[in-house]
C-alpha atoms as a PDB file:
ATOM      1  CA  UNK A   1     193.290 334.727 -63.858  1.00  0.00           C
ATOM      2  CA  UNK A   2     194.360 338.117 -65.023  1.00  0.00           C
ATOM      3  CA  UNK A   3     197.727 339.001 -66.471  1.00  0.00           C
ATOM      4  CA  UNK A   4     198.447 342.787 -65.894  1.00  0.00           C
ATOM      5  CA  UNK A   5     201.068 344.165 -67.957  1.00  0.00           C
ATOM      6  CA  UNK A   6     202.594 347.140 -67.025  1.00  0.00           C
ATOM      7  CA  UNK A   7     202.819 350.026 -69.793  1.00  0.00           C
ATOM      8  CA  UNK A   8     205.105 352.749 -70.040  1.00  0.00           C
ATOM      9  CA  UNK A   9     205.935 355.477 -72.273  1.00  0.00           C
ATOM     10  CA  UNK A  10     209.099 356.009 -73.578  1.00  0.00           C
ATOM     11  CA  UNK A  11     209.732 359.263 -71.434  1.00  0.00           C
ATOM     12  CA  UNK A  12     208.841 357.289 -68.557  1.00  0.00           C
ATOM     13  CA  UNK A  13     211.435 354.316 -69.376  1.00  0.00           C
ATOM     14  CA  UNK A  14     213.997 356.649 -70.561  1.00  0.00           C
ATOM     15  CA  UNK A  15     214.257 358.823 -66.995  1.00  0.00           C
ATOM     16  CA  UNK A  16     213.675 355.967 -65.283  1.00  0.00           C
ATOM     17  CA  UNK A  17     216.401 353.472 -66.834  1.00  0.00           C
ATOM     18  CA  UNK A  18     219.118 356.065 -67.341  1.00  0.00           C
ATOM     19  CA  UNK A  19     218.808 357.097 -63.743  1.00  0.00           C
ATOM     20  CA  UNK A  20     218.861 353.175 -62.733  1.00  0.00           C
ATOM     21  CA  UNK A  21     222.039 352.916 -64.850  1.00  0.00           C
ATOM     22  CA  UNK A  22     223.998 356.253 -63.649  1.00  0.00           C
ATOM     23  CA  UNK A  23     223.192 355.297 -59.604  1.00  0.00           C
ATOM     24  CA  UNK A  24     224.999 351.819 -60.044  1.00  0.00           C
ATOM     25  CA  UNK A  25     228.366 351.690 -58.441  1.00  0.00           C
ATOM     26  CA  UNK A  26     231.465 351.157 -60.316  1.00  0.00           C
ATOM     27  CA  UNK A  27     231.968 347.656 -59.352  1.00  0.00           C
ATOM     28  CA  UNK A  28     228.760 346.744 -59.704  1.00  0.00           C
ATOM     29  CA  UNK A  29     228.774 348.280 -63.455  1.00  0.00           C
ATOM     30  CA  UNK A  30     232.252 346.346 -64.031  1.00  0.00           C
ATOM     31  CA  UNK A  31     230.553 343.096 -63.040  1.00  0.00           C
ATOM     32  CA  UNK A  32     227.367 343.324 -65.522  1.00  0.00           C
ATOM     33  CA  UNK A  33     229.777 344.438 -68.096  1.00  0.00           C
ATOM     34  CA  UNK A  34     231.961 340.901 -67.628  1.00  0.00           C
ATOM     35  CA  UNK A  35     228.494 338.880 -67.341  1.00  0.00           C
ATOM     36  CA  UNK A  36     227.107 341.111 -70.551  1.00  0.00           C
ATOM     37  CA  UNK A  37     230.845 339.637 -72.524  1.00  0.00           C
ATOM     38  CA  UNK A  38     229.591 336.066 -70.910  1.00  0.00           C
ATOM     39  CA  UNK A  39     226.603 336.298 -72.879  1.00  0.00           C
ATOM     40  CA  UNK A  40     227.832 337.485 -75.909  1.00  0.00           C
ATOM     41  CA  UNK A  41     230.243 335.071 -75.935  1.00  0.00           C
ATOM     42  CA  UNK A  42     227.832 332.325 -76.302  1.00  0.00           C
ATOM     43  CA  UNK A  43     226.861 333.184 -79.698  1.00  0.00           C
ATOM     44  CA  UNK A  44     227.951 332.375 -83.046  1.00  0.00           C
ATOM     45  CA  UNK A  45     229.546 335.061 -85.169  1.00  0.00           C
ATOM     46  CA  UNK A  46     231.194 332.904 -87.998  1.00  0.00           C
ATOM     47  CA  UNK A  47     228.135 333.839 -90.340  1.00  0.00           C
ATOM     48  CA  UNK A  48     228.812 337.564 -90.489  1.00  0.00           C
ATOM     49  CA  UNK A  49     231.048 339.687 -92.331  1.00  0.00           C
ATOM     50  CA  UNK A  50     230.737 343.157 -90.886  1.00  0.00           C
ATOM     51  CA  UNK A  51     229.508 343.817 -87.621  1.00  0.00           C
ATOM     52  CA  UNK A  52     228.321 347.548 -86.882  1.00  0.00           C
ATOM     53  CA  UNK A  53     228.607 348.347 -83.157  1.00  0.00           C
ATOM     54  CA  UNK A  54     228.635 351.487 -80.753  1.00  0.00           C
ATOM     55  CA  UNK A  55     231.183 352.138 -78.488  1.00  0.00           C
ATOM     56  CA  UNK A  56     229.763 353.719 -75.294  1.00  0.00           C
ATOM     57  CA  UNK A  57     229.712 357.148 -73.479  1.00  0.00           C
ATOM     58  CA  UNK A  58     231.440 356.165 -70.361  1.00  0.00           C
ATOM     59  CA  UNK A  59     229.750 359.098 -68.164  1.00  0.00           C
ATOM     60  CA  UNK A  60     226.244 357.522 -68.714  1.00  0.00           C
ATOM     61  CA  UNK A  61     227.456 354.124 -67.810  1.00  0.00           C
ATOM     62  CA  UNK A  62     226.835 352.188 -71.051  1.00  0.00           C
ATOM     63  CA  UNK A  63     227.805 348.791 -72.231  1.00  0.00           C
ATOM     64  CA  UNK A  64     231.575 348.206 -72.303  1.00  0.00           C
ATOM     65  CA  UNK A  65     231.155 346.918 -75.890  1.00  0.00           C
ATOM     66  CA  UNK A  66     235.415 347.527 -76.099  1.00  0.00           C
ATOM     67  CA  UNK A  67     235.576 344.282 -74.363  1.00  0.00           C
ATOM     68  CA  UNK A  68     233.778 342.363 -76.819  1.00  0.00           C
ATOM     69  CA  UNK A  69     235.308 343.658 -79.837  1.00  0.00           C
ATOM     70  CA  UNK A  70     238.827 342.808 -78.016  1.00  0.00           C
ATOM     71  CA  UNK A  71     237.765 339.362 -77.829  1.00  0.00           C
ATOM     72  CA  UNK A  72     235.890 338.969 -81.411  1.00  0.00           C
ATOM     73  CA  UNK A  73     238.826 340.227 -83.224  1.00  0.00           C
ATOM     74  CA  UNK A  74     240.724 337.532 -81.712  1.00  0.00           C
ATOM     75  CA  UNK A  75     237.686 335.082 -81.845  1.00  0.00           C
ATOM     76  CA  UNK A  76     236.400 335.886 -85.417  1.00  0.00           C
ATOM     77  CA  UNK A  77     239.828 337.618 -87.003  1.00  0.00           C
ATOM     78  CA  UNK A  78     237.928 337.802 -90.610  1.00  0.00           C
ATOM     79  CA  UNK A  79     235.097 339.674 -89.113  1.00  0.00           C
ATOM     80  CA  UNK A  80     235.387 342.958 -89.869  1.00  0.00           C
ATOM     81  CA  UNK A  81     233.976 346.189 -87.780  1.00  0.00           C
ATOM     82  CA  UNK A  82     232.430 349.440 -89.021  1.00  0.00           C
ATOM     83  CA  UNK A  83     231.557 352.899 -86.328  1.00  0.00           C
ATOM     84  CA  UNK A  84     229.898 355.570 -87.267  1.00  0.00           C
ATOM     85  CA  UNK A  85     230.265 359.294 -86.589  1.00  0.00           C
ATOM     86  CA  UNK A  86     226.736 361.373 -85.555  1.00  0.00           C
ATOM     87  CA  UNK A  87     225.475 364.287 -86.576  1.00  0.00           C
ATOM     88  CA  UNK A  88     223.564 365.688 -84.177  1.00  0.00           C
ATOM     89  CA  UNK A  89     222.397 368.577 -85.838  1.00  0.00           C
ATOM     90  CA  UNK A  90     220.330 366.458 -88.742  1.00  0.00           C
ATOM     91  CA  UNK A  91     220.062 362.762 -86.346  1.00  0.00           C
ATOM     92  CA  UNK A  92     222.153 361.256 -89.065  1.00  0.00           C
ATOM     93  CA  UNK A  93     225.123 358.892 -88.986  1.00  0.00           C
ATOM     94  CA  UNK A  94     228.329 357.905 -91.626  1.00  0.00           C
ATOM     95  CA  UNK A  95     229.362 354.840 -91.250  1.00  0.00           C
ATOM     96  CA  UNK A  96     233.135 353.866 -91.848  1.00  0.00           C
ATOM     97  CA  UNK A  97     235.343 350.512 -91.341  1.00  0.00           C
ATOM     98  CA  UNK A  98     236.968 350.667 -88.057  1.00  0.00           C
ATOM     99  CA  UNK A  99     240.679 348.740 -87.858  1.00  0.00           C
ATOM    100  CA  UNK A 100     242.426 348.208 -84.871  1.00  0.00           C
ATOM    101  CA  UNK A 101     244.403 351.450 -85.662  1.00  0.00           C
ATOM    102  CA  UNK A 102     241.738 353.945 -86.410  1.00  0.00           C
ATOM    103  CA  UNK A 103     242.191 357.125 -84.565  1.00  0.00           C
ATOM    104  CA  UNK A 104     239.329 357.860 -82.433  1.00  0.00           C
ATOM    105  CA  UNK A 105     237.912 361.156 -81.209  1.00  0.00           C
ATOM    106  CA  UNK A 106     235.099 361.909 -78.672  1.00  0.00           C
ATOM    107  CA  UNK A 107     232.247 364.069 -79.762  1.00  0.00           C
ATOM    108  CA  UNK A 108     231.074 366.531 -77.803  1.00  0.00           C
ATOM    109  CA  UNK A 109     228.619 363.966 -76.357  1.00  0.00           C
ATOM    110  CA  UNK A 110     231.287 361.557 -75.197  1.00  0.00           C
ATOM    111  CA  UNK A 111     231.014 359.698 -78.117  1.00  0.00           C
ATOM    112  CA  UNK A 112     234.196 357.857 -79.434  1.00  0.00           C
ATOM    113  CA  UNK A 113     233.922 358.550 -83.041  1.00  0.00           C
ATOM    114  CA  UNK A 114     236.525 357.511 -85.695  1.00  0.00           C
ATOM    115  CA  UNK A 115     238.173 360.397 -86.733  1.00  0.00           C
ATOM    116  CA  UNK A 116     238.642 359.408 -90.792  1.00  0.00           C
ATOM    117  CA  UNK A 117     238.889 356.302 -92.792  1.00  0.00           C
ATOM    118  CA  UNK A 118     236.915 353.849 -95.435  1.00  0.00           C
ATOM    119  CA  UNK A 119     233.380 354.854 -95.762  1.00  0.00           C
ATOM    120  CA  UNK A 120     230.633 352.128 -95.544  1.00  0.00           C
ATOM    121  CA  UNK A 121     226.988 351.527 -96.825  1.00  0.00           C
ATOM    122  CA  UNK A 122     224.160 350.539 -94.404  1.00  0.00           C
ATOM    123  CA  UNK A 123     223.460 347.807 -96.572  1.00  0.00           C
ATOM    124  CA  UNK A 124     227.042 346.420 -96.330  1.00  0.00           C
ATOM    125  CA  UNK A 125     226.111 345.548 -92.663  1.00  0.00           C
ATOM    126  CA  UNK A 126     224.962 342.161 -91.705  1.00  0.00           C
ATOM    127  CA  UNK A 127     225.031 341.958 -87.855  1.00  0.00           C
ATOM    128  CA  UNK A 128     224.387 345.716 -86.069  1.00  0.00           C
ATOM    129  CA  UNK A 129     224.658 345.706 -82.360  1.00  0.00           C
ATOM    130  CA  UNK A 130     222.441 348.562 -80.632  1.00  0.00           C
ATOM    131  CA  UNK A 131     222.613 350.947 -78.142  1.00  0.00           C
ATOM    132  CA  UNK A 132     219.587 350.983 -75.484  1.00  0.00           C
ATOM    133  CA  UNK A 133     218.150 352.510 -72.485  1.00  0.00           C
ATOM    134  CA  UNK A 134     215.635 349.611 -71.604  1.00  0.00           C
ATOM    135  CA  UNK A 135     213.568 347.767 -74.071  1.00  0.00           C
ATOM    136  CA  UNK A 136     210.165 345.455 -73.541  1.00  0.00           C
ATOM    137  CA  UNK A 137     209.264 341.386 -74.065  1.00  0.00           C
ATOM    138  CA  UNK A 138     208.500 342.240 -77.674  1.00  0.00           C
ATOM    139  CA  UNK A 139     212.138 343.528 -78.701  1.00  0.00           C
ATOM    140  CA  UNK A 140     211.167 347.197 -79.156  1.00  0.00           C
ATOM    141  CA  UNK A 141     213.739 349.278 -77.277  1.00  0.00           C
ATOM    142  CA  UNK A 142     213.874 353.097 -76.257  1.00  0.00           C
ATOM    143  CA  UNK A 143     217.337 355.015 -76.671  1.00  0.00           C
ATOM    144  CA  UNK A 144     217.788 358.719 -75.892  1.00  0.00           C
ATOM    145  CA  UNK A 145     215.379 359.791 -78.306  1.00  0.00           C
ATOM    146  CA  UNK A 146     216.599 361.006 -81.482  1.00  0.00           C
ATOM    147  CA  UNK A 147     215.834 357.874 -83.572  1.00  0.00           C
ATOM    148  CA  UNK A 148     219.053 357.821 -85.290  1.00  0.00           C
ATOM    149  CA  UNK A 149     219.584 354.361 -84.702  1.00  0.00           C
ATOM    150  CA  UNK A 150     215.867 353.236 -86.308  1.00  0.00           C
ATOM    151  CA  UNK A 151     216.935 355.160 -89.599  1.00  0.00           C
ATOM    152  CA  UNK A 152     219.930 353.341 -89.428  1.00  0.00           C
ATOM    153  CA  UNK A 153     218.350 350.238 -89.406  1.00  0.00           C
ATOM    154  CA  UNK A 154     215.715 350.816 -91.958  1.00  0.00           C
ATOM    155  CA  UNK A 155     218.559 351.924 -94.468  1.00  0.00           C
ATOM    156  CA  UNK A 156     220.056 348.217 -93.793  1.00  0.00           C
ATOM    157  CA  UNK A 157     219.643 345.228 -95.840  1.00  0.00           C
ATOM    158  CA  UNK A 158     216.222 343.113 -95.142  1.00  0.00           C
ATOM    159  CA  UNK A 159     218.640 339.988 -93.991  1.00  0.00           C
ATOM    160  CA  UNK A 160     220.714 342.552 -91.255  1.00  0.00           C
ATOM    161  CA  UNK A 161     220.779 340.765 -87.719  1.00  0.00           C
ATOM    162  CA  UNK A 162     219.767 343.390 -85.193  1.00  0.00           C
ATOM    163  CA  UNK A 163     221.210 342.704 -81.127  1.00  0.00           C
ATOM    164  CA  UNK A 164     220.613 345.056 -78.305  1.00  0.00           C
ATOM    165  CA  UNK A 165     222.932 344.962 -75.652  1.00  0.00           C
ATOM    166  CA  UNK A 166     221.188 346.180 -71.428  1.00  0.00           C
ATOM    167  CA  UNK A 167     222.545 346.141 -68.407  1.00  0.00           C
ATOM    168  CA  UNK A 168     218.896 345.093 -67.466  1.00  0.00           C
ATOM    169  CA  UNK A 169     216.046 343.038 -68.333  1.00  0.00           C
ATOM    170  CA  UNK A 170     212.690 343.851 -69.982  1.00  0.00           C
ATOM    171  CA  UNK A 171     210.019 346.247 -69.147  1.00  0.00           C
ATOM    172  CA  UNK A 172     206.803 344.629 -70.139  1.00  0.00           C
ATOM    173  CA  UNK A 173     205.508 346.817 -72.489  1.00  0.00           C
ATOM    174  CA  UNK A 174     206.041 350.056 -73.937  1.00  0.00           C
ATOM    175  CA  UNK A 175     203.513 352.021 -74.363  1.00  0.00           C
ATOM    176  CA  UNK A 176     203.981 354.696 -77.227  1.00  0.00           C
ATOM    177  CA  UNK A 177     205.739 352.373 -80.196  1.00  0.00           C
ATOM    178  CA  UNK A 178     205.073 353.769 -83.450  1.00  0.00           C
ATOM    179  CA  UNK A 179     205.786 352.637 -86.957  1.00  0.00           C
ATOM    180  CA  UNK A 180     209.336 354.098 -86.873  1.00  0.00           C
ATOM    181  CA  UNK A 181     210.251 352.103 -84.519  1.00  0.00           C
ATOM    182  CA  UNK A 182     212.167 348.963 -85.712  1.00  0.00           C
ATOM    183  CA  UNK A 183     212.035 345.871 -82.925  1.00  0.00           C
ATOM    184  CA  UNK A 184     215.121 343.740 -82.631  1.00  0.00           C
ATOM    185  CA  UNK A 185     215.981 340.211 -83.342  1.00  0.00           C
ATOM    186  CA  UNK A 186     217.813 340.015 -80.140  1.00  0.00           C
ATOM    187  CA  UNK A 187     219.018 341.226 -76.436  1.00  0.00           C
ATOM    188  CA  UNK A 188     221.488 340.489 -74.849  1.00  0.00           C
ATOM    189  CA  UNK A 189     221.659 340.839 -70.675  1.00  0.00           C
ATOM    190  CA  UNK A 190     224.361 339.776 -68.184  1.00  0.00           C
ATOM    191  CA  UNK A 191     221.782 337.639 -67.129  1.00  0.00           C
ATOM    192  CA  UNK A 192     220.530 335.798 -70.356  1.00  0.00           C
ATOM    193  CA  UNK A 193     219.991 336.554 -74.272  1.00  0.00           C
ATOM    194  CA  UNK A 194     216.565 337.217 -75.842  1.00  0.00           C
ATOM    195  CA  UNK A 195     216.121 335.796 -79.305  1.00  0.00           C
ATOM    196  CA  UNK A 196     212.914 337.439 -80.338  1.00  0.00           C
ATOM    197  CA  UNK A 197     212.743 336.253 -84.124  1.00  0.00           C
ATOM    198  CA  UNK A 198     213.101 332.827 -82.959  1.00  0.00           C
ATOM    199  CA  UNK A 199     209.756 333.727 -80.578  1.00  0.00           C
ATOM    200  CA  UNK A 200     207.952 335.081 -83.290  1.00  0.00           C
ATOM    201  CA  UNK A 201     208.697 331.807 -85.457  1.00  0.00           C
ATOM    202  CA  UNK A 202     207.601 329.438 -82.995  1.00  0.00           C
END
């Protein structure tokens, strides 16, 4: 028996998946979104100190990832949280600690940035959650392209726990993954998680 597996390129996924997520109706979104917290809720967070995460442009339907800071500050109240502001014009990001009263400010990508406060080191990071389009059975993900997010990671400590967060499962394969690409320990789905370094140990 043959096993076909479907390839992709990253242009391919990324037109394909975005359009998937903007034609899903509002209730629909707002029910993968509590089923996404479900999951997320299942895992352990007592381990981690600071936990980068992305808060998302509500006009391309990301993950509501307010929700599960809400609940991990309550949850996990010595786990801290860092955001980071983009520059578009170079792909890179700052980093700074974000407290429950930082001021934040939308780019002019719909980006809810925090406006000021204490900057942060990639390397002071040990649990990043990421920001997808789609990603494949092997953890590699596409985003929207500008690889700001695998600099990012590279610039983090060895030991830094990497966990995608989709509104949808895998593709099989894609097609065009290069050596800038950085896979991820983890995704997490409203439908289930994905622990891919636990895979590659077995």
């Amino acid at each position: 028996m043959v096993i076909q597996i479907h390839l992709l390129t990253k242009k391919d996924i990324r037109k394909e998946y975005l359009e998937k997520r903007l034609n899903l109706p509002d209730d629909v979104i707002a029910t993968l979104n509590r089923e996404l917290l479900n999951q997320c809720q299942l895992l352990d967070y007592s381990t981690f100190r600071m936990a980068h995460i992305f808060l998302p442009i509500t006009e391309k339907k990301e993950a509501d990832t307010y929700a599960l800071v809400h609940w991990a500050r309550e949850a996990y109240p010595k786990l801290q949280w860092a955001l980071s502001k983009s520059d578009m014009r170079n792909a890179t990001m700052e980093h700074y600690l974000w407290k429950p009263e930082t001021v934040l400010v939308r780019n002019a990508y719909g980006i809810p940035e925090p406006a000021g406060g204490l900057p942060l080191l990639p390397a002071e990071m040990d649990l990043v959650f990421v920001p997808m389009l789609a990603f494949d059975k092997s953890g590699q993900r596409v985003g929207y392209g500008k690889g700001m997010y695998d600099r990012f990671l590279k610039e983090c400590l060895p030991t830094v726990t990497t966990i995608g967060l989709s509104l949808f499962g895998p593709v099989d394969a894609i097609e065009d993954v290069n050596a800038n690409d950085v896979p991820l320990h983890m995704v997490i789905t409203p439908q289930t998680i994905y622990d891919f370094k636990k895979s590659k140990e077995c």
